[in-house]
N, C-alpha and C. Protein backbone atom coordinates (compact mmCIF):
# COMPACT_ATOMS: atom_id res chain seq x y z
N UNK A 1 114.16 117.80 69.89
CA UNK A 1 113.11 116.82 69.66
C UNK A 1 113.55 115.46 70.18
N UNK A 2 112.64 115.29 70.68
CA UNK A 2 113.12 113.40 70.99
C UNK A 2 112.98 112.44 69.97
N UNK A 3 113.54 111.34 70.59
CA UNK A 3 113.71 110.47 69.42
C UNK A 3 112.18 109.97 68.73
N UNK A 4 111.59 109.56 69.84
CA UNK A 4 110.30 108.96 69.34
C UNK A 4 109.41 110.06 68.31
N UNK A 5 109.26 111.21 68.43
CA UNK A 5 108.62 112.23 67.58
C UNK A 5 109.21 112.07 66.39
N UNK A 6 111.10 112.20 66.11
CA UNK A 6 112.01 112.05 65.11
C UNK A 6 111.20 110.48 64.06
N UNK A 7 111.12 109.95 64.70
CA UNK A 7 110.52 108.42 64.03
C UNK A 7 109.00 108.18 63.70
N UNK A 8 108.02 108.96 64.54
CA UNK A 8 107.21 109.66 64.05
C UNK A 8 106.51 110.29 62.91
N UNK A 9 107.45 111.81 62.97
CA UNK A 9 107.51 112.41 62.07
C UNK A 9 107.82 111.48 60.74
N UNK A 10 108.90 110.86 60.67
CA UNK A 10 109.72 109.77 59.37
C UNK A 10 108.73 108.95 58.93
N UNK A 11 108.14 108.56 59.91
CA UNK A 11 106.72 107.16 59.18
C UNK A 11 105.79 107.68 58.42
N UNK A 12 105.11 108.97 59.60
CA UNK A 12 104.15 109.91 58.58
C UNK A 12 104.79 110.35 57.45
N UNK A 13 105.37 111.04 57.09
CA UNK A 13 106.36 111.32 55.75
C UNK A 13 106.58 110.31 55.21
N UNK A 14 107.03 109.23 55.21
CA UNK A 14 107.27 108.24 54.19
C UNK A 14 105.85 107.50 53.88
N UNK A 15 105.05 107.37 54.48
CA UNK A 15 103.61 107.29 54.53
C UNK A 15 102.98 108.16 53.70
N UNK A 16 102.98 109.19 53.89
CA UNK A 16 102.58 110.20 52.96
C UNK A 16 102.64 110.06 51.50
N UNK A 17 104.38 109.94 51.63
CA UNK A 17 104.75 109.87 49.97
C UNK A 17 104.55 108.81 49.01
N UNK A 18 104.49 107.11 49.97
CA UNK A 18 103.99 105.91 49.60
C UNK A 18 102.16 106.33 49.09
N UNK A 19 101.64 107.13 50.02
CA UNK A 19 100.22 106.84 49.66
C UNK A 19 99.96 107.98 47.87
N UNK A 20 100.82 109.29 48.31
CA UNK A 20 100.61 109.73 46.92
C UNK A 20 100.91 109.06 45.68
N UNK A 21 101.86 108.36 45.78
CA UNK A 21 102.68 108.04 44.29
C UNK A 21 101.97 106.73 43.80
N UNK A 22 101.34 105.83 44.80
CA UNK A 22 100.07 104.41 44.97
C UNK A 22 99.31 104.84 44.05
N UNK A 23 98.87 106.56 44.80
CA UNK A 23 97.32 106.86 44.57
C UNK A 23 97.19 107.61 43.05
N UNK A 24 97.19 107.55 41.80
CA UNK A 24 97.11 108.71 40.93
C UNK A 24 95.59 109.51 41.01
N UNK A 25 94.74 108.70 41.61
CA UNK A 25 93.81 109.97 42.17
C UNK A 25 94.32 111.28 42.63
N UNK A 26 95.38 111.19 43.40
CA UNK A 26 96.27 112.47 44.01
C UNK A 26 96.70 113.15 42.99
N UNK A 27 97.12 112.83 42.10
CA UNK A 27 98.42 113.64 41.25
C UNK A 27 98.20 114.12 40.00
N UNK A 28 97.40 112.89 39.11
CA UNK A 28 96.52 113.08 38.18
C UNK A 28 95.60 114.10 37.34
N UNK A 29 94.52 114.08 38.27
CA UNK A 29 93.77 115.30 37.90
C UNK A 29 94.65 116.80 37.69
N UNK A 30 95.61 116.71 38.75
CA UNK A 30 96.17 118.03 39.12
C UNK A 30 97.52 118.55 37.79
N UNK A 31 97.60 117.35 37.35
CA UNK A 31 98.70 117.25 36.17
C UNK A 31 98.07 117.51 34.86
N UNK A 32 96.96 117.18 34.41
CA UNK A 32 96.05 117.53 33.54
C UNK A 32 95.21 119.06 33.51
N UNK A 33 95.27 119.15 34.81
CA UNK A 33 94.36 120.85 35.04
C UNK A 33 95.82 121.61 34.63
N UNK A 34 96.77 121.53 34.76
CA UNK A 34 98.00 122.40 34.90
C UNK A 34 98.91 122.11 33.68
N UNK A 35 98.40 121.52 32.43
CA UNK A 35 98.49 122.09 31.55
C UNK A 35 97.52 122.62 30.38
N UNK A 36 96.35 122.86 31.08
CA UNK A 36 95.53 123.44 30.26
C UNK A 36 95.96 124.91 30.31
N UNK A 37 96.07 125.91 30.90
CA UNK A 37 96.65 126.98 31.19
C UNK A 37 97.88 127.26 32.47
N UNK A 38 98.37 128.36 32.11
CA UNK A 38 99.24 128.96 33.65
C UNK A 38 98.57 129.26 34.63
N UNK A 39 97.67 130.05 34.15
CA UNK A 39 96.61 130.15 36.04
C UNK A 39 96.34 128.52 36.49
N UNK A 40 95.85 127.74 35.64
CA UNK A 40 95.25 126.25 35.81
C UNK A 40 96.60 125.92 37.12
N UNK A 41 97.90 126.14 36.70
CA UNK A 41 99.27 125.83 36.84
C UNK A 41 98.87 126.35 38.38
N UNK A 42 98.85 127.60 38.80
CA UNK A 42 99.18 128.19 40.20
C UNK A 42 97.92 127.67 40.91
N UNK A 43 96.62 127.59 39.80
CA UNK A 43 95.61 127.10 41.14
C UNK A 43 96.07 125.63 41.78
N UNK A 44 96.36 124.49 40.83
CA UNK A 44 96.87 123.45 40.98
C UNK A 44 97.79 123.35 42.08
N UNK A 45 98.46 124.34 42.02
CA UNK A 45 100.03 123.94 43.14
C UNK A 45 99.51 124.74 44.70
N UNK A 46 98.50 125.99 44.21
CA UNK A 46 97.71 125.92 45.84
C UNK A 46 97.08 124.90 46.23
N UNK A 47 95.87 124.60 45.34
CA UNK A 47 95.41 122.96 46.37
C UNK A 47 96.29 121.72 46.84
N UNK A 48 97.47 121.57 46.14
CA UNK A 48 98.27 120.62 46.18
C UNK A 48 99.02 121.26 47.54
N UNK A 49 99.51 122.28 47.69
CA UNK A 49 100.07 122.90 48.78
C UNK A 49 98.97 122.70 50.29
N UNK A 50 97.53 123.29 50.01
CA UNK A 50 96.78 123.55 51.08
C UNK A 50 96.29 121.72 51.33
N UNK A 51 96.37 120.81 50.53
CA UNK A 51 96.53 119.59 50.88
C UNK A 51 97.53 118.86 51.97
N UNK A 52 98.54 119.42 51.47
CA UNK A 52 99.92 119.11 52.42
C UNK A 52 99.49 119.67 53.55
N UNK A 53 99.49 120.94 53.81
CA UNK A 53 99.34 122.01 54.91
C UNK A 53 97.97 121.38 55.80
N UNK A 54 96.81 121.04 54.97
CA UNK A 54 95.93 120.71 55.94
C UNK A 54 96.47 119.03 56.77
N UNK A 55 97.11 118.05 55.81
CA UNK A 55 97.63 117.34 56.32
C UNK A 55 98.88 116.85 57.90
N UNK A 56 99.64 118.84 57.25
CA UNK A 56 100.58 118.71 58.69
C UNK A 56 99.80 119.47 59.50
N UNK A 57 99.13 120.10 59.47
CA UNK A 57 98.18 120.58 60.67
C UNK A 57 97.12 119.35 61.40
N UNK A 58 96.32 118.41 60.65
CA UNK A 58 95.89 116.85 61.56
C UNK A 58 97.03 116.66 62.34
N UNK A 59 98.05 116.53 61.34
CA UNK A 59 99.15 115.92 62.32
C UNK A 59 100.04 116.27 63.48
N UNK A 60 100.03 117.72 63.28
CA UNK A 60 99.90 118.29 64.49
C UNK A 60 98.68 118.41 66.10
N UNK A 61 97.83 118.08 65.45
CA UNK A 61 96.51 118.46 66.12
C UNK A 61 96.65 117.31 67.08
N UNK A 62 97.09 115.65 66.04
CA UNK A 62 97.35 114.69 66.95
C UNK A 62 98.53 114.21 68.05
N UNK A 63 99.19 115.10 67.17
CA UNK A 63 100.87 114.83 68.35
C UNK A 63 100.01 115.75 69.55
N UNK A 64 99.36 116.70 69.51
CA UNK A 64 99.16 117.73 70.66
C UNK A 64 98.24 116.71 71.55
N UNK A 65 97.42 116.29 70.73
CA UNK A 65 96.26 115.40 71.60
C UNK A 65 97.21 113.80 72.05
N UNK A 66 98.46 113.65 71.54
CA UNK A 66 99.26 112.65 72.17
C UNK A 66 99.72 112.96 73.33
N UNK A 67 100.19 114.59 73.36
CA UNK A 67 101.10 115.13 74.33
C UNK A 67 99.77 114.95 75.39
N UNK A 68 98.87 115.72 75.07
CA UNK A 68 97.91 115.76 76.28
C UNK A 68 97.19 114.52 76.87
N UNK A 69 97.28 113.57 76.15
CA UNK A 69 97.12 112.18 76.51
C UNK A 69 98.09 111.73 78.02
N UNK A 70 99.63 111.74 77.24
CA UNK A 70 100.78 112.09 78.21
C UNK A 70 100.57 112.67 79.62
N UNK A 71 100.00 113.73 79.07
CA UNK A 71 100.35 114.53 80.64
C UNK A 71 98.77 114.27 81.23
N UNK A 72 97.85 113.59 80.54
CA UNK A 72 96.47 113.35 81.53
C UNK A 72 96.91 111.85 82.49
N UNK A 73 97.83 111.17 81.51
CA UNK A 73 98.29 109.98 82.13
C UNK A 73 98.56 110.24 83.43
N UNK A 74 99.70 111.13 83.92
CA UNK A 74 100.58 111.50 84.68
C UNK A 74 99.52 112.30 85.86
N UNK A 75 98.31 113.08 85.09
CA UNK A 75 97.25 113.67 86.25
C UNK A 75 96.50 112.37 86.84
N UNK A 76 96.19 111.38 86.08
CA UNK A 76 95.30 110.17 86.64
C UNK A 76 96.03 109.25 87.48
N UNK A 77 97.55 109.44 87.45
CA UNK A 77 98.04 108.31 88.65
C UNK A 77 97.69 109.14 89.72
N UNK A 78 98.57 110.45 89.42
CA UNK A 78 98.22 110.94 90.57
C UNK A 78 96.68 111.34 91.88
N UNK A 79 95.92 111.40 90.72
CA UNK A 79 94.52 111.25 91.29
C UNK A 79 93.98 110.14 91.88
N UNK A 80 94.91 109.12 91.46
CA UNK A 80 94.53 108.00 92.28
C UNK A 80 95.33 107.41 93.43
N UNK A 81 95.88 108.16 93.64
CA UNK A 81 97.24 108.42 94.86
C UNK A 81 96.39 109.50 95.69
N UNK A 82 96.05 110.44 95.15
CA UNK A 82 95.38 111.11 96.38
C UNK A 82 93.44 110.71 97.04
N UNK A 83 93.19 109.82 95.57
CA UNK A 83 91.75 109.19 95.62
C UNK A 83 92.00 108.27 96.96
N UNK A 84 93.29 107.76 97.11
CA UNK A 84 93.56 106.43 97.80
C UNK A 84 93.76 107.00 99.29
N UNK A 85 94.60 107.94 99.44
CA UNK A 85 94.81 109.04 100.90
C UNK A 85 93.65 109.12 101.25
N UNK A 86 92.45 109.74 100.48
CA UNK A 86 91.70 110.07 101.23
C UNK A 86 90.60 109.16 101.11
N UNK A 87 90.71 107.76 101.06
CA UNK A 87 89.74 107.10 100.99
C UNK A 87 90.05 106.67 102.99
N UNK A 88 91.44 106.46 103.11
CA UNK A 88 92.26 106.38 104.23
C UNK A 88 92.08 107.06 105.47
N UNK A 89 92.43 108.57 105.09
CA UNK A 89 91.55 109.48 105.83
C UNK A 89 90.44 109.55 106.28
N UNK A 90 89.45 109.05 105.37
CA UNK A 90 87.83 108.63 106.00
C UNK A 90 87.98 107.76 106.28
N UNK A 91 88.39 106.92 106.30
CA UNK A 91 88.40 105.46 107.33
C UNK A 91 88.97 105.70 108.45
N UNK A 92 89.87 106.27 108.65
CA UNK A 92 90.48 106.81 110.06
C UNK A 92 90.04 107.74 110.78
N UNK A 93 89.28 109.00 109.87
CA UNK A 93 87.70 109.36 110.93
C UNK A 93 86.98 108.61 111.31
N UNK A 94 86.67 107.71 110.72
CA UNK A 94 84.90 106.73 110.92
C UNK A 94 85.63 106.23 112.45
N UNK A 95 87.11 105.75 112.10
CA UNK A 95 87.12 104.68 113.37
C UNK A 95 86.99 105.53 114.55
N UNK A 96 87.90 106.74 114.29
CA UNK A 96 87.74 107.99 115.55
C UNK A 96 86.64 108.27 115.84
N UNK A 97 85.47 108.14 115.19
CA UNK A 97 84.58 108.74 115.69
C UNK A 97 84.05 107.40 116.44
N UNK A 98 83.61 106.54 116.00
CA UNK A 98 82.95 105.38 116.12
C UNK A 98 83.71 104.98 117.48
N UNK A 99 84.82 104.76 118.16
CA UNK A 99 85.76 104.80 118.94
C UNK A 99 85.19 105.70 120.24
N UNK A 100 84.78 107.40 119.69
CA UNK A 100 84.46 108.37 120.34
C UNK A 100 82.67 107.82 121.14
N UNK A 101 82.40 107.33 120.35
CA UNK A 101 80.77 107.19 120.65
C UNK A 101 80.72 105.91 121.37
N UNK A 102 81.52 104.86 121.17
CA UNK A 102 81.84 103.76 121.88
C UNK A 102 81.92 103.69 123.28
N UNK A 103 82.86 104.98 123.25
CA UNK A 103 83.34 105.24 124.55
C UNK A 103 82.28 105.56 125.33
N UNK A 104 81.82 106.69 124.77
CA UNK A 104 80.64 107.80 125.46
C UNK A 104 79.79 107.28 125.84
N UNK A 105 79.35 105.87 125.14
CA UNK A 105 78.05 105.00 125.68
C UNK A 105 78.26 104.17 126.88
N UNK A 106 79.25 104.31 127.26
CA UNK A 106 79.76 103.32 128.24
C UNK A 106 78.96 104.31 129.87
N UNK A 107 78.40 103.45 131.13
CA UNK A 107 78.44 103.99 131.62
C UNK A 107 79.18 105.14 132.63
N UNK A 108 78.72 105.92 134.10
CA UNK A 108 79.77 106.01 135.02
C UNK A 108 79.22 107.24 135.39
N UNK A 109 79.74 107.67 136.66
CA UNK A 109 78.98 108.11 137.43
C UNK A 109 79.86 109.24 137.72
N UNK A 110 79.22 110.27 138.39
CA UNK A 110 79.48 111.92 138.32
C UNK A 110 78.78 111.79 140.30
N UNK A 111 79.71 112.11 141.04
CA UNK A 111 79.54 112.83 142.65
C UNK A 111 79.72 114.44 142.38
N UNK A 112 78.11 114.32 143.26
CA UNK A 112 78.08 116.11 143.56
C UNK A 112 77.22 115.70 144.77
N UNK A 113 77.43 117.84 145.31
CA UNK A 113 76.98 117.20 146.61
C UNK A 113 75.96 118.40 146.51
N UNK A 114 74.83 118.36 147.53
CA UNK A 114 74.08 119.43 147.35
C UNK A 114 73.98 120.27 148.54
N UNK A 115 72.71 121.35 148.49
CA UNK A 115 73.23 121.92 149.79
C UNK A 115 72.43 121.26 151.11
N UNK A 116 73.05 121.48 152.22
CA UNK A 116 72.26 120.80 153.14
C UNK A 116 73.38 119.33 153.65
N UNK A 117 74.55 119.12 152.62
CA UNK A 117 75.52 117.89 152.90
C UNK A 117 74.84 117.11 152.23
N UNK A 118 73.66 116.88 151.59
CA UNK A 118 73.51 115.65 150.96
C UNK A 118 74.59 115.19 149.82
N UNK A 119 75.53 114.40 150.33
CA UNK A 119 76.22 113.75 148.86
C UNK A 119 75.90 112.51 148.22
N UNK A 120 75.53 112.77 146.78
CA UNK A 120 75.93 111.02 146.71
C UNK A 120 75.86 111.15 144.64
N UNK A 121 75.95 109.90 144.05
CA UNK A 121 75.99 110.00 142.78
C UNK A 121 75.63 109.45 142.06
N UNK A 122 75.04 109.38 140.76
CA UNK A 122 73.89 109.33 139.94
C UNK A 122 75.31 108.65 138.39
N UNK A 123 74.48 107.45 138.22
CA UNK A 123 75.41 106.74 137.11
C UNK A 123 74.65 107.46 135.84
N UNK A 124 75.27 107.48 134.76
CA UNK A 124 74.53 107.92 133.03
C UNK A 124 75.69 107.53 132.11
N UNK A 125 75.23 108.08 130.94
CA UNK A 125 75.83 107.65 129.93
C UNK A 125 75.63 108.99 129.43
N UNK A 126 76.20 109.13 128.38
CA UNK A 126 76.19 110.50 127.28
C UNK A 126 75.20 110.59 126.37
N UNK A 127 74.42 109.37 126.00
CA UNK A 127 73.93 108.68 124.78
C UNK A 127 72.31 109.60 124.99
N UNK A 128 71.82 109.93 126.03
CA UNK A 128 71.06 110.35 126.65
C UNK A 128 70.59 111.83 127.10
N UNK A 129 69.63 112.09 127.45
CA UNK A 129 69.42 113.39 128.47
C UNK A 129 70.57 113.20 129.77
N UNK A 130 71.30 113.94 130.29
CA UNK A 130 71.85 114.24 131.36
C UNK A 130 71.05 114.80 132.45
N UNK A 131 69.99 113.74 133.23
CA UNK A 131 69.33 114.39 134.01
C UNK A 131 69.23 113.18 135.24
N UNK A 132 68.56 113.42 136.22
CA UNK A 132 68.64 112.70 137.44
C UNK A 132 67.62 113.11 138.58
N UNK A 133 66.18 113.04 138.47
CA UNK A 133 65.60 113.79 138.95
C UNK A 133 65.26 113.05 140.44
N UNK A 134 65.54 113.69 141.78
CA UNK A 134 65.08 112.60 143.29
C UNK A 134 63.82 112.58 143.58
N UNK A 135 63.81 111.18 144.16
CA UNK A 135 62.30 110.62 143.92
C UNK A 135 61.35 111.48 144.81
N UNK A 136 62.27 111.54 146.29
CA UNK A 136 61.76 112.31 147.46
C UNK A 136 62.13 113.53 147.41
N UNK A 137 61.58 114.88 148.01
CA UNK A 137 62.11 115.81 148.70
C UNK A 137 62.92 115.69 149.79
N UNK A 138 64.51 115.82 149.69
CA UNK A 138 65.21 115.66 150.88
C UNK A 138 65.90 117.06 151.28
N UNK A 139 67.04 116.84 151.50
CA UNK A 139 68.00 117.92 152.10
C UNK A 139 68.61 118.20 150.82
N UNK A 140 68.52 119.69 150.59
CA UNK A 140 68.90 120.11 148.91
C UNK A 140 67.85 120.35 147.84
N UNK A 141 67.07 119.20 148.00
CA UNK A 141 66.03 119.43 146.83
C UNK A 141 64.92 120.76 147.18
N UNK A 142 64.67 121.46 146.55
CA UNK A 142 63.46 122.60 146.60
C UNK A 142 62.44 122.36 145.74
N UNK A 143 61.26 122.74 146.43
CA UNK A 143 60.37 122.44 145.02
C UNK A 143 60.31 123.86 144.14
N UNK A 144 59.93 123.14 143.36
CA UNK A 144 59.83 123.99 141.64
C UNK A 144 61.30 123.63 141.17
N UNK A 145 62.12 123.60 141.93
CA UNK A 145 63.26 123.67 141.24
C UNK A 145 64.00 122.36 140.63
N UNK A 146 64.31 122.10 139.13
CA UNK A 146 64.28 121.09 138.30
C UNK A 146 66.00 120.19 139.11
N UNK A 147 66.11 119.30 138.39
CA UNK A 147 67.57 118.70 138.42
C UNK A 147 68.21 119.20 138.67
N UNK A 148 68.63 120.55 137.40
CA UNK A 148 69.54 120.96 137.14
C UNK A 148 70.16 122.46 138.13
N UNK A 149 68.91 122.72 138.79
CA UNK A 149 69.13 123.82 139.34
C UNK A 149 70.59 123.41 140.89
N UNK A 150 70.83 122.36 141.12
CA UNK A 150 72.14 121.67 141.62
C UNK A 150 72.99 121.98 141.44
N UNK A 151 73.05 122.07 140.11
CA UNK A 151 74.16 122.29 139.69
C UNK A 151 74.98 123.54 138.87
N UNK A 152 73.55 124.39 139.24
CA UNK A 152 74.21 126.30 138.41
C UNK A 152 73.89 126.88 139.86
N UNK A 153 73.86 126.27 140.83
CA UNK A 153 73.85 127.33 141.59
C UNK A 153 72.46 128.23 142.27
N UNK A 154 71.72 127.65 141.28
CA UNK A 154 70.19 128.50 141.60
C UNK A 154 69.46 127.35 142.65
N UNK A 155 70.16 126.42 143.19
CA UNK A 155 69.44 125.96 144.75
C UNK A 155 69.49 126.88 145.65
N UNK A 156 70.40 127.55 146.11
CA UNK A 156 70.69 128.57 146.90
C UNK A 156 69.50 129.83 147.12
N UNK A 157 68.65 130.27 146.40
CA UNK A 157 68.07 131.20 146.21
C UNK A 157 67.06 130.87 147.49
């Protein structure tokens, strides 16, 4: 046992015995029932017993709810050690991402060439449709065939 329980325990107990010997409400009645008869005698010294007994059982109930006090202490730093990581963690996504999209909005330009030798290149951003449609029919362009067909291959057909 540790010390602090040892000192504890001693206060409640001397506490105890200060409040009975104060109180003749406590002792009284029970001294008068117990000599009216011998049964009077044994019922007397059970309630006086199941008095005590219900007493060290509170007092147990509360050292337990001390202990668990204790060890909730010890769960709540820690929860706020890992509350704090990951408050950190999301802030260091947001910037990554925010960083990511920053970037992406920025313009710049993509060379392809089509068929026929036409080369040349078309500026965008990400933020957007990826499309680029020519104003004229030139060398490369087919009709019906959209933007994109440039670039899978289905100009060729």
């Amino acid at each position: 046992m540790t010390t602090e329980i040892l000192v504890l325990a001693g206060t409640a107990a001397t506490i105890g015995f200060i409040h009975t010997i104060l109180g003749p409400d406590h002792y009284l009645p029970f001294v008068v029932l117990s000599k009216s008869s011998a049964r009077t005698f044994w019922v007397t010294l059970a309630c006086g017993v199941g008095h005590v007994l219900g007493s060290v059982v509170l007092g147990l109930v509360g050292i337990a709810l001390g202990v668990a006090l204790f060890r909730l202490e010890a769960i709540e730093s820690v929860r706020g050690d890992v509350a704090a990581w990951l408050l950190m963690a999301f802030g260091f996504t947001y910037f990554v991402w925010g960083l990511r999209r920053a970037l992406r909005s920025r313009t710049h330009e993509h060379r392809h060439n089509h068929p026929g030798g036409l080369a040349h290149s078309h500026p965008h951003g990400h933020t957007d449709e990826h499309s680029h449609p020519h104003e004229t029919e030139g060398a490369g362009s087919r009709p019906g065939c959209s933007s994109w067909c440039s670039f899978s291959g289905r100009a060729s057909r």
